[in-house]
C-alpha atoms as a PDB file:
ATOM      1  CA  UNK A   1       0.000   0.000   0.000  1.00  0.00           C
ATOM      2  CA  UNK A   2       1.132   3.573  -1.293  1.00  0.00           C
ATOM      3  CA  UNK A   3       2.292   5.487   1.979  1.00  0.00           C
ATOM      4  CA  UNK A   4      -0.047   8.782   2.158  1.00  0.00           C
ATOM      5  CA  UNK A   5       1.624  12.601   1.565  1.00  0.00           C
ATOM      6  CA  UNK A   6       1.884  13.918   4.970  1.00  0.00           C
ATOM      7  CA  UNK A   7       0.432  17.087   6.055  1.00  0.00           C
ATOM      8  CA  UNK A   8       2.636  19.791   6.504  1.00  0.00           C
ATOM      9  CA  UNK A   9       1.463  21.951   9.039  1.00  0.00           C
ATOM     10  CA  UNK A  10       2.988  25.728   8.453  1.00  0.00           C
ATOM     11  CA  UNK A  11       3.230  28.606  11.307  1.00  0.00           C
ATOM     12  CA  UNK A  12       3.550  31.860  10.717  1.00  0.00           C
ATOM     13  CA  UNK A  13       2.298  31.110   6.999  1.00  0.00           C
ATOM     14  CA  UNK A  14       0.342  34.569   6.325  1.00  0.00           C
ATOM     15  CA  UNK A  15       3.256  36.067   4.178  1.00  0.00           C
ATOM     16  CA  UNK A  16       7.111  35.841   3.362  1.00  0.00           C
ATOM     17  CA  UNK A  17       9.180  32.407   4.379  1.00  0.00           C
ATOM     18  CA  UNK A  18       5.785  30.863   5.967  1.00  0.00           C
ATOM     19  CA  UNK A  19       3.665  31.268   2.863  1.00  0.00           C
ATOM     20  CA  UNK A  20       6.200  30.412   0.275  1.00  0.00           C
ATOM     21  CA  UNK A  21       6.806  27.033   1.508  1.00  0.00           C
ATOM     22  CA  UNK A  22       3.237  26.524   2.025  1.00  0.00           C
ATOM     23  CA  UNK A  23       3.431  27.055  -1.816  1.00  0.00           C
ATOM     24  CA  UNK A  24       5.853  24.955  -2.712  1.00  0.00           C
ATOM     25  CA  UNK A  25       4.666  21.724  -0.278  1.00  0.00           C
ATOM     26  CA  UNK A  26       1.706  22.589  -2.086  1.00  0.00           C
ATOM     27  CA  UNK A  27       2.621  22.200  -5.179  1.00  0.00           C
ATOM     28  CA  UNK A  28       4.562  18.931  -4.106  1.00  0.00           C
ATOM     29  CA  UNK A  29       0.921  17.430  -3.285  1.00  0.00           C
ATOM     30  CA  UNK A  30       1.031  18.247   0.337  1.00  0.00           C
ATOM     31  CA  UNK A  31      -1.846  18.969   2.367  1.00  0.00           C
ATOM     32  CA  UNK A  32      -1.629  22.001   4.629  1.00  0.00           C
ATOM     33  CA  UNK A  33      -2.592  23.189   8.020  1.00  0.00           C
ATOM     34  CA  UNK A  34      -1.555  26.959   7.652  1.00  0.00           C
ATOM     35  CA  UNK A  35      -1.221  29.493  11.181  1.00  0.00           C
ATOM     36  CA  UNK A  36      -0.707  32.938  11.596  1.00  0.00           C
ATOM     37  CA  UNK A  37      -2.704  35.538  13.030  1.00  0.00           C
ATOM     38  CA  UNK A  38      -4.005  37.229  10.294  1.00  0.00           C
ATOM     39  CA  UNK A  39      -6.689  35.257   9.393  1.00  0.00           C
ATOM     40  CA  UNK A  40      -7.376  37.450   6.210  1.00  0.00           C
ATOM     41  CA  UNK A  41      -3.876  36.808   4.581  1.00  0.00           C
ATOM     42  CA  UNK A  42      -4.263  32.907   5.567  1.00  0.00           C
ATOM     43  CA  UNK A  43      -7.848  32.872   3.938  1.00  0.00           C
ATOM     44  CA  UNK A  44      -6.572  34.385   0.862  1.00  0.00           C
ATOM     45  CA  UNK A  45      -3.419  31.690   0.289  1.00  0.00           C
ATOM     46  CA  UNK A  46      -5.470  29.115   1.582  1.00  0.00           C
ATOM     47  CA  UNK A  47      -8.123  29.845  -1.686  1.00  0.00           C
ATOM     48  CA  UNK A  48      -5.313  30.144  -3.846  1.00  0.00           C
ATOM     49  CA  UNK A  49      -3.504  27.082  -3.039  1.00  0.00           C
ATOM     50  CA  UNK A  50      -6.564  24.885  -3.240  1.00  0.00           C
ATOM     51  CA  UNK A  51      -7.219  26.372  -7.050  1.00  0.00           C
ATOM     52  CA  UNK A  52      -3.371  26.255  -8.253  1.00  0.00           C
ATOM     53  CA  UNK A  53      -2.257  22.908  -6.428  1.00  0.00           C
ATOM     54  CA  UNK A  54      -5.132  20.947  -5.858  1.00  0.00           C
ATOM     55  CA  UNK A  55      -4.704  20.310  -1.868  1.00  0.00           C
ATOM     56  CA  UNK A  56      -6.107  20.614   1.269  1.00  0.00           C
ATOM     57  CA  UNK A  57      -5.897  23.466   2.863  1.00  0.00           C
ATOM     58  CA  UNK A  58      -7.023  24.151   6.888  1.00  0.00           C
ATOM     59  CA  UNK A  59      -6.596  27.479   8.539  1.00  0.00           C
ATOM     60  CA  UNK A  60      -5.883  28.184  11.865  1.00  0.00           C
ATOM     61  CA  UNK A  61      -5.896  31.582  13.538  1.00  0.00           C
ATOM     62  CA  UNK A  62      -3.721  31.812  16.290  1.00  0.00           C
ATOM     63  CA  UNK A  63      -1.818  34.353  18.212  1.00  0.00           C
ATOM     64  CA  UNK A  64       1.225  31.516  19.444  1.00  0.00           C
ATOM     65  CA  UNK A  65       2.685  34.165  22.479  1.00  0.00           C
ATOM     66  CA  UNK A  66      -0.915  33.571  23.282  1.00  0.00           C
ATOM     67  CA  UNK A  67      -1.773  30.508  25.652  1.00  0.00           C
ATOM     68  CA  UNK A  68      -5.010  29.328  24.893  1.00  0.00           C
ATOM     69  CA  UNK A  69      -3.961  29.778  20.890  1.00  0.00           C
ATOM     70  CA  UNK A  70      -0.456  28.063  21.356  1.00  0.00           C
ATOM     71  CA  UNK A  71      -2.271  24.817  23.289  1.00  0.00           C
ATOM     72  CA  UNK A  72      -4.991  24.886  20.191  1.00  0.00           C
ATOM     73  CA  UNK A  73      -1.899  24.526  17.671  1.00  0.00           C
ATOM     74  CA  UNK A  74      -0.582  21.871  20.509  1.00  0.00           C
ATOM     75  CA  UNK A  75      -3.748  19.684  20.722  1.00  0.00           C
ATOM     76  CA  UNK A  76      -3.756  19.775  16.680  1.00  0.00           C
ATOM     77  CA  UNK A  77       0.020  18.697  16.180  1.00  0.00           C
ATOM     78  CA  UNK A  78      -1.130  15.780  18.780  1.00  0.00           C
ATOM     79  CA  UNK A  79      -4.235  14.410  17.763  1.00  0.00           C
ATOM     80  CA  UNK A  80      -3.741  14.902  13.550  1.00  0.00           C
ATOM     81  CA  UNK A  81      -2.438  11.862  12.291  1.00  0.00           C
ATOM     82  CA  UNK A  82      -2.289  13.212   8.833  1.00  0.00           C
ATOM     83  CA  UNK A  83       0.340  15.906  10.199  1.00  0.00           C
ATOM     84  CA  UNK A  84       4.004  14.420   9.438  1.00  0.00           C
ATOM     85  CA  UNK A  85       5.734  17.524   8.799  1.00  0.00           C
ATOM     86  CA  UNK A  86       6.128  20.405  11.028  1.00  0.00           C
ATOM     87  CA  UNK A  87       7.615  23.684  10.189  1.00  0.00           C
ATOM     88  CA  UNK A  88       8.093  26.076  12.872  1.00  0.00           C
ATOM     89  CA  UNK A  89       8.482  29.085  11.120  1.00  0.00           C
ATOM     90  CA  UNK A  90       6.565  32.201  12.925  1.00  0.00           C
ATOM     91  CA  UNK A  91       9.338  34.485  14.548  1.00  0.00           C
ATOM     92  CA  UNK A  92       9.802  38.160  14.964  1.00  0.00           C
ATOM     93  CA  UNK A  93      12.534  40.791  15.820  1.00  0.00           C
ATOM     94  CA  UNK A  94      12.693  43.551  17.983  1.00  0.00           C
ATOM     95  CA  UNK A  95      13.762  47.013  17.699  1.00  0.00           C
ATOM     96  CA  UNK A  96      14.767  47.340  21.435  1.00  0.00           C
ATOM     97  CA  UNK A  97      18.221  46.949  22.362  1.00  0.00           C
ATOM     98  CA  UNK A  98      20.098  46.260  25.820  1.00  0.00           C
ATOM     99  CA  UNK A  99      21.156  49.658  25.888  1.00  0.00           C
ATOM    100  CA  UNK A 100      17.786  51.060  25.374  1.00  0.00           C
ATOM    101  CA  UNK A 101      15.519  47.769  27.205  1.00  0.00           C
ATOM    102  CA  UNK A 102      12.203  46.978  26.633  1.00  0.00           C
ATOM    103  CA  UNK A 103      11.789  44.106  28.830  1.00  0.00           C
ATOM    104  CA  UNK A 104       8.013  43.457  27.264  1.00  0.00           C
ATOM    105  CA  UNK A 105       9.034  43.136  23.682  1.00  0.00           C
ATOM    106  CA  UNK A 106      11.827  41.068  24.824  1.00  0.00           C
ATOM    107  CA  UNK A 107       9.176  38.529  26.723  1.00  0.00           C
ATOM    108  CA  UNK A 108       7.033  38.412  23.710  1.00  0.00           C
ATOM    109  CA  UNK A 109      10.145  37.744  20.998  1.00  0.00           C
ATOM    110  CA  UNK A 110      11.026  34.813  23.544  1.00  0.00           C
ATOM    111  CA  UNK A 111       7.750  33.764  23.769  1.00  0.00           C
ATOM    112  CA  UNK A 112       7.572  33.277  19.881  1.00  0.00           C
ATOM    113  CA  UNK A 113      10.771  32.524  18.768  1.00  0.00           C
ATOM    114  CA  UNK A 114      11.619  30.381  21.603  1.00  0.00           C
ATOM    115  CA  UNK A 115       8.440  28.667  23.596  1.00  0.00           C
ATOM    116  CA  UNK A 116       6.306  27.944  20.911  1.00  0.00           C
ATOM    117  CA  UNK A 117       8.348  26.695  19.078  1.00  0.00           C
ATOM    118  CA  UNK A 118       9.937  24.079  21.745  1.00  0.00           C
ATOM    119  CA  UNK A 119       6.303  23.576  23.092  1.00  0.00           C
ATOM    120  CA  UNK A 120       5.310  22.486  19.657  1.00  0.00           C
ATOM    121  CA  UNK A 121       8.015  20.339  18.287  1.00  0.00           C
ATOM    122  CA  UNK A 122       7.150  18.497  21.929  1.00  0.00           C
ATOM    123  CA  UNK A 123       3.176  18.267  21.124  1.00  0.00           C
ATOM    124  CA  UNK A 124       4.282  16.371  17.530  1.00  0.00           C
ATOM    125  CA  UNK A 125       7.418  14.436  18.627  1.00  0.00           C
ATOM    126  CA  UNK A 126       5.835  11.375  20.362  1.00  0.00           C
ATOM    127  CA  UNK A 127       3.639  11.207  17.380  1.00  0.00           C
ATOM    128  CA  UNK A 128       6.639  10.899  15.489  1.00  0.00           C
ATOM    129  CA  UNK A 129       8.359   8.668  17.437  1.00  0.00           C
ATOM    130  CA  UNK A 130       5.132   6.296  17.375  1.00  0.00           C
ATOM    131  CA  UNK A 131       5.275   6.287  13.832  1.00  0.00           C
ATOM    132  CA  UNK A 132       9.190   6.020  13.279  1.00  0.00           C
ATOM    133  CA  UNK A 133       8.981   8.856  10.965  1.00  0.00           C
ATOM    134  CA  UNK A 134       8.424  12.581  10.974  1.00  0.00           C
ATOM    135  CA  UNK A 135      10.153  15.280  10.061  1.00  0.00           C
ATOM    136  CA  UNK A 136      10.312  19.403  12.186  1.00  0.00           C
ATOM    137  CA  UNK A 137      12.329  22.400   9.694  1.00  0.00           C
ATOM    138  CA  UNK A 138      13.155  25.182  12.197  1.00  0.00           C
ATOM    139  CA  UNK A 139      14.055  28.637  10.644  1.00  0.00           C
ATOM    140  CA  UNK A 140      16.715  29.797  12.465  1.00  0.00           C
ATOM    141  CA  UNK A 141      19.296  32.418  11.038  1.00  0.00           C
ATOM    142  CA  UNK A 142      22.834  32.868  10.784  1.00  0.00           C
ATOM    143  CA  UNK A 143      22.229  35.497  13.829  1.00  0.00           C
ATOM    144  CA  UNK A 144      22.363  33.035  15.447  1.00  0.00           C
ATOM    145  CA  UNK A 145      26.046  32.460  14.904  1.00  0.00           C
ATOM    146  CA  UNK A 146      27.264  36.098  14.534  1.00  0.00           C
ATOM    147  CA  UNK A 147      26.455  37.762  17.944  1.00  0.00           C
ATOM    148  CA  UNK A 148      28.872  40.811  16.427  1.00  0.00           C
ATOM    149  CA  UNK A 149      25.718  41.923  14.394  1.00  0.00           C
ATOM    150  CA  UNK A 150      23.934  43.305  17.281  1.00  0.00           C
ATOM    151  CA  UNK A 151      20.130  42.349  16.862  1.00  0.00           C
ATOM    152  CA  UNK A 152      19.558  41.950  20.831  1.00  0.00           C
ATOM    153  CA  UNK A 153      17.812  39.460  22.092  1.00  0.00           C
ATOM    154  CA  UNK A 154      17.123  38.390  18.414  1.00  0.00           C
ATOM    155  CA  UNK A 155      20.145  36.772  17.781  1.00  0.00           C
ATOM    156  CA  UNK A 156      20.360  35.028  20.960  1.00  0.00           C
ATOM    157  CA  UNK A 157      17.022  33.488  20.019  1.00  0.00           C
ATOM    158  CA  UNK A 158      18.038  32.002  16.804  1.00  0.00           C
ATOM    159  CA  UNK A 159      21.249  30.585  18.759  1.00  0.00           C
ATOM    160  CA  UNK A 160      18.794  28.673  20.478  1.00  0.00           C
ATOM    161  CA  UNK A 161      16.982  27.147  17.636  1.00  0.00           C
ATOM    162  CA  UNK A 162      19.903  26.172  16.407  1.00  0.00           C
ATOM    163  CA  UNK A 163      21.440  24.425  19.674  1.00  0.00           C
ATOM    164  CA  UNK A 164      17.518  22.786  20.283  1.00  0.00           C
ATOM    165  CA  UNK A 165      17.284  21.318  16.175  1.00  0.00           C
ATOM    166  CA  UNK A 166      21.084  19.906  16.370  1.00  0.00           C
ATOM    167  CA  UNK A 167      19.757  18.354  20.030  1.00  0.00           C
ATOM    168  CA  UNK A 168      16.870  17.205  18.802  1.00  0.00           C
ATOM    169  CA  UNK A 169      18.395  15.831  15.685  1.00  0.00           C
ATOM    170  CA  UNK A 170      21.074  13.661  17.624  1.00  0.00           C
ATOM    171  CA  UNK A 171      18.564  12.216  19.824  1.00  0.00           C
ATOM    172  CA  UNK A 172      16.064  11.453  17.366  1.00  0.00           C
ATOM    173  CA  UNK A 173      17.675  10.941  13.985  1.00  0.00           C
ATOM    174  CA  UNK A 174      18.424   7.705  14.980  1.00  0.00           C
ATOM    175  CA  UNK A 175      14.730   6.637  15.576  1.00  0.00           C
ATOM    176  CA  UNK A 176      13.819   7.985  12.201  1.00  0.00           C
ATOM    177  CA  UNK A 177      12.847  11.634  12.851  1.00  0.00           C
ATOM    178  CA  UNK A 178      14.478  14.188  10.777  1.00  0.00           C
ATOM    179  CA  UNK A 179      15.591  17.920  12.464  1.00  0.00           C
ATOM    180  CA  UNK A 180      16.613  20.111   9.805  1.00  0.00           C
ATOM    181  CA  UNK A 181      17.604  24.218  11.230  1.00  0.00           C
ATOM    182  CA  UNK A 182      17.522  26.716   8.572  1.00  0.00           C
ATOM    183  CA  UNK A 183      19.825  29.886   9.114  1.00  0.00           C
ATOM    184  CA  UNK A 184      18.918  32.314   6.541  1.00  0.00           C
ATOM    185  CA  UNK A 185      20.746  35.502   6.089  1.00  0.00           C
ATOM    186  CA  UNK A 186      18.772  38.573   5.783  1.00  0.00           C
ATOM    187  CA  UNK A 187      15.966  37.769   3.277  1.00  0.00           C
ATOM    188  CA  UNK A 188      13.266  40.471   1.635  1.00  0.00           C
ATOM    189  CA  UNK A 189      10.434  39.856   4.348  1.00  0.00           C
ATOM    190  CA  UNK A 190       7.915  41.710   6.229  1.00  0.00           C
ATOM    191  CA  UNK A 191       9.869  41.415   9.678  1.00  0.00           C
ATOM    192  CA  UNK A 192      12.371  44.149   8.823  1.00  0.00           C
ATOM    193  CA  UNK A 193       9.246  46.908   8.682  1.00  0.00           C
ATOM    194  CA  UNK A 194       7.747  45.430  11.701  1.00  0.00           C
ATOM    195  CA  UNK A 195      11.033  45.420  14.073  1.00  0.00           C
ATOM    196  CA  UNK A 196      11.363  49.132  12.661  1.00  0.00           C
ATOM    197  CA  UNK A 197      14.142  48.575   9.905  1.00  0.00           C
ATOM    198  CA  UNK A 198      15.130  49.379   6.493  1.00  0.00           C
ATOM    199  CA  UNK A 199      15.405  46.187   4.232  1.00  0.00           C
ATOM    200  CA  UNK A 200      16.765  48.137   1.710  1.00  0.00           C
ATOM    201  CA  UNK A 201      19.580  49.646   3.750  1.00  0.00           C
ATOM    202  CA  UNK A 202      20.990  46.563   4.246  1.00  0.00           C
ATOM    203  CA  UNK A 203      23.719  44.821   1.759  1.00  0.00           C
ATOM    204  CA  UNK A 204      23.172  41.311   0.200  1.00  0.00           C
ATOM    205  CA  UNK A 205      18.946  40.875   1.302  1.00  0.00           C
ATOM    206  CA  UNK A 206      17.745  37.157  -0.610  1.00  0.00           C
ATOM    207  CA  UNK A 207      14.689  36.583  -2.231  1.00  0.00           C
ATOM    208  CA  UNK A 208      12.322  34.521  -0.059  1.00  0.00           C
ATOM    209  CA  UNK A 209      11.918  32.332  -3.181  1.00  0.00           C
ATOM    210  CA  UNK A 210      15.479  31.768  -3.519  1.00  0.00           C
ATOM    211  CA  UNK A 211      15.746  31.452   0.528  1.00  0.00           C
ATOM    212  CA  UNK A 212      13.449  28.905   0.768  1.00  0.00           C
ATOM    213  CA  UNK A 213      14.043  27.119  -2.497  1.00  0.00           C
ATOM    214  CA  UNK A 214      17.471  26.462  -1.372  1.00  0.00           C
ATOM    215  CA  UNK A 215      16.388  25.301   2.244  1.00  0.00           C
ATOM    216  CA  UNK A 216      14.284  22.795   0.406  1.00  0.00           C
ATOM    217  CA  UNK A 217      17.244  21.271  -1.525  1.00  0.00           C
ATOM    218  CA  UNK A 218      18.953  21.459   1.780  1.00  0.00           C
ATOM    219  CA  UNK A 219      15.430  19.518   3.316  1.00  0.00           C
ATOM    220  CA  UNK A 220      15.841  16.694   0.105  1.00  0.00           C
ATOM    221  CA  UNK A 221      19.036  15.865   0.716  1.00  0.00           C
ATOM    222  CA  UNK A 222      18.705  15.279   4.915  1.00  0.00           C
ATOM    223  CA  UNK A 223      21.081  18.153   5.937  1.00  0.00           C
ATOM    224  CA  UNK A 224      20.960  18.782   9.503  1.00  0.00           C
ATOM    225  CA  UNK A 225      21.519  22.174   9.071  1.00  0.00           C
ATOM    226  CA  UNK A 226      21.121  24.319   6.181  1.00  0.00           C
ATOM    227  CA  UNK A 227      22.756  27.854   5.608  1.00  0.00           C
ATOM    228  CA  UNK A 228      21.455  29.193   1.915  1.00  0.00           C
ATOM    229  CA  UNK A 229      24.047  31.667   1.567  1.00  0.00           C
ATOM    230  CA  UNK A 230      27.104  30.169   2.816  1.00  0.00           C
ATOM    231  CA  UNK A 231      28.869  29.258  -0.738  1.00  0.00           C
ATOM    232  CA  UNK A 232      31.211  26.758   0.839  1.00  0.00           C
ATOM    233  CA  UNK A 233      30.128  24.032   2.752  1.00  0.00           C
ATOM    234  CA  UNK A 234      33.547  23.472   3.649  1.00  0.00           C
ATOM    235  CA  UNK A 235      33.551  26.462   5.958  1.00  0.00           C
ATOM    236  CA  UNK A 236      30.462  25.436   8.037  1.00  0.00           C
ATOM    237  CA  UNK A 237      32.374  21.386   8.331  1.00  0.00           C
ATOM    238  CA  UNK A 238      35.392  22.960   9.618  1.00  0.00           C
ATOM    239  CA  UNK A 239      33.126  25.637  12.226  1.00  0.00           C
ATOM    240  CA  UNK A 240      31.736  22.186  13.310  1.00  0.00           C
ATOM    241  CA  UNK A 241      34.904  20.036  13.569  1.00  0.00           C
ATOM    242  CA  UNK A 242      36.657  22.537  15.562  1.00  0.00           C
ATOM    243  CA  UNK A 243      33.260  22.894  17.760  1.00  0.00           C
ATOM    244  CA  UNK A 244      33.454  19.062  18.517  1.00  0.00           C
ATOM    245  CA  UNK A 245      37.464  18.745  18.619  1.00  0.00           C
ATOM    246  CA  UNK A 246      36.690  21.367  22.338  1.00  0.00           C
ATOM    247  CA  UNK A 247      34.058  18.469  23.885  1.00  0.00           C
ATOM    248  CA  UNK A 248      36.746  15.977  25.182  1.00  0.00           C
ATOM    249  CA  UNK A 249      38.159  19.147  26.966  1.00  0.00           C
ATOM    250  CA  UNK A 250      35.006  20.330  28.392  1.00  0.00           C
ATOM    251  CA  UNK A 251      35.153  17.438  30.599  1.00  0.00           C
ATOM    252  CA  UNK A 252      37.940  17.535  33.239  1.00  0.00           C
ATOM    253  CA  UNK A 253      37.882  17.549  37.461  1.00  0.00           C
ATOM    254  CA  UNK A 254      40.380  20.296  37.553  1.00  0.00           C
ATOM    255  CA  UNK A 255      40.899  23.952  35.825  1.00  0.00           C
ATOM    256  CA  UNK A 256      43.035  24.471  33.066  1.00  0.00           C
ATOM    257  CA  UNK A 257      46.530  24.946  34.099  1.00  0.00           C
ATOM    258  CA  UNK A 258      45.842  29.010  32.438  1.00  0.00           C
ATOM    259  CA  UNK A 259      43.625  29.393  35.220  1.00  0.00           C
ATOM    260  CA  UNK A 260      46.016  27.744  37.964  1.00  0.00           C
ATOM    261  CA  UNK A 261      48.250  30.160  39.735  1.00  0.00           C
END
């Protein structure tokens, strides 16, 4: 018997990175479950998508630094059977800095970038794990790895996605899951304007298309971790070897001698 598509269920799929891979899963034969809050935008893809590609498309409205909304997306990624692919893509920035704090926009870009996210690759995982197949693409960004940039609390965020999908990979690749993180560079989307920035101040911006296009190569072929602009996958190999040639050292009863008067 034919295995079924899975569903792909999309967050933050209203506009930019969210709704252009709803369009291509689409157009792969994937049915969708598509949630952002603007239900408007989400209506309007959903209509097109089910004309263009021929799918399924559900809708949910939710707010995810919102409780009640965040446990609705939970109880969904639980119960949904159908549901075998997970992106968790909704994210936002923040124009405050440490210098100039604004400890409530902070809580809310943790809230989003951070909580939802790890509460909902949780609600899907034992799913997964029941099945012996699944598969979670987190959109991270090479922030993430370049705290010299100076985004605030933004980068520090992405760090974290990055860190949780390379956990989450090594624990669960093994018993058929797949954990891809996707660090994009800066890419022509909405979140710029909202976290009170110029997109076309800044130098070398991608195409979402071409973003997310290359992330899905990067999705074919398994990688754990996907950086569309880096040109040579050398230099993200050696970032990693010298990363894991430190962990035997981590490990010792004493201080370094350099610390040892």
């Amino acid at each position: 018997m034919q295995t079924p598509i899975p569903t792909v269920l999309i967050t933050g799929a209203s506009t930019g990175i969210g709704a252009t891979y709803a369009d291509r899963f689409a157009r792969r034969g994937h049915n969708l479950v598509l949630v952002a809050r603007d239900k408007g935008r989400l209506d309007a893809l959903a209509t097109r998508l089910r004309s263009e590609a021929r799918v399924e498309v559900d809708v949910v409205q939710a707010d995810l630094t919102v409780t009640a909304d965040l446990e609705r997306v939970e109880a969904r990624l639980r119960t949904d059977d159908r549901i075998g692919i997970l992106i968790n893509n909704a994210g936002a920035a923040t124009e405050s800095t440490f210098a100039n704090p604004d400890v409530e926009a902070f809580d809310r870009l943790i809230r989003l970038n951070v909580t939802s996210l790890t509460r909902l690759s949780a609600a899907v995982i034992p799913r997964f794990l029941d099945r012996g197949a699944g598969a979670i693409i987190n959109l991270a960004s090479v922030v993430g790895l370049a705290p010299e940039i100076g985004l605030g609390p933004y980068g520090a965020t992405k760090a974290y996605v990055l860190a949780l999908s390379q956990s989450m990979q090594n624990e669960l690749g093994p018993k058929g899951l797949y954990v891809q993180a996707v660090l994009p560079a800066a890419t022509r989307t909405e979140i710029w304007e909202r976290s009170g920035r110029d997109v076309n101040a800044l130098k070398g911006v991608m195409d979402v298309s071409e973003m997310v296009d290359a992330a899905l190569v990067g999705f074919d072929r398994r990688e754990p971790v996907t950086i569309p602009s880096l040109p040579e996958v050398s230099q993200w190999a050696a970032f990693e070897a010298a990363r894991k040639a430190m962990l035997p050292n981590f490990i010792n009863s004493h201080a370094a001698a350099r610390y040892r008067k």
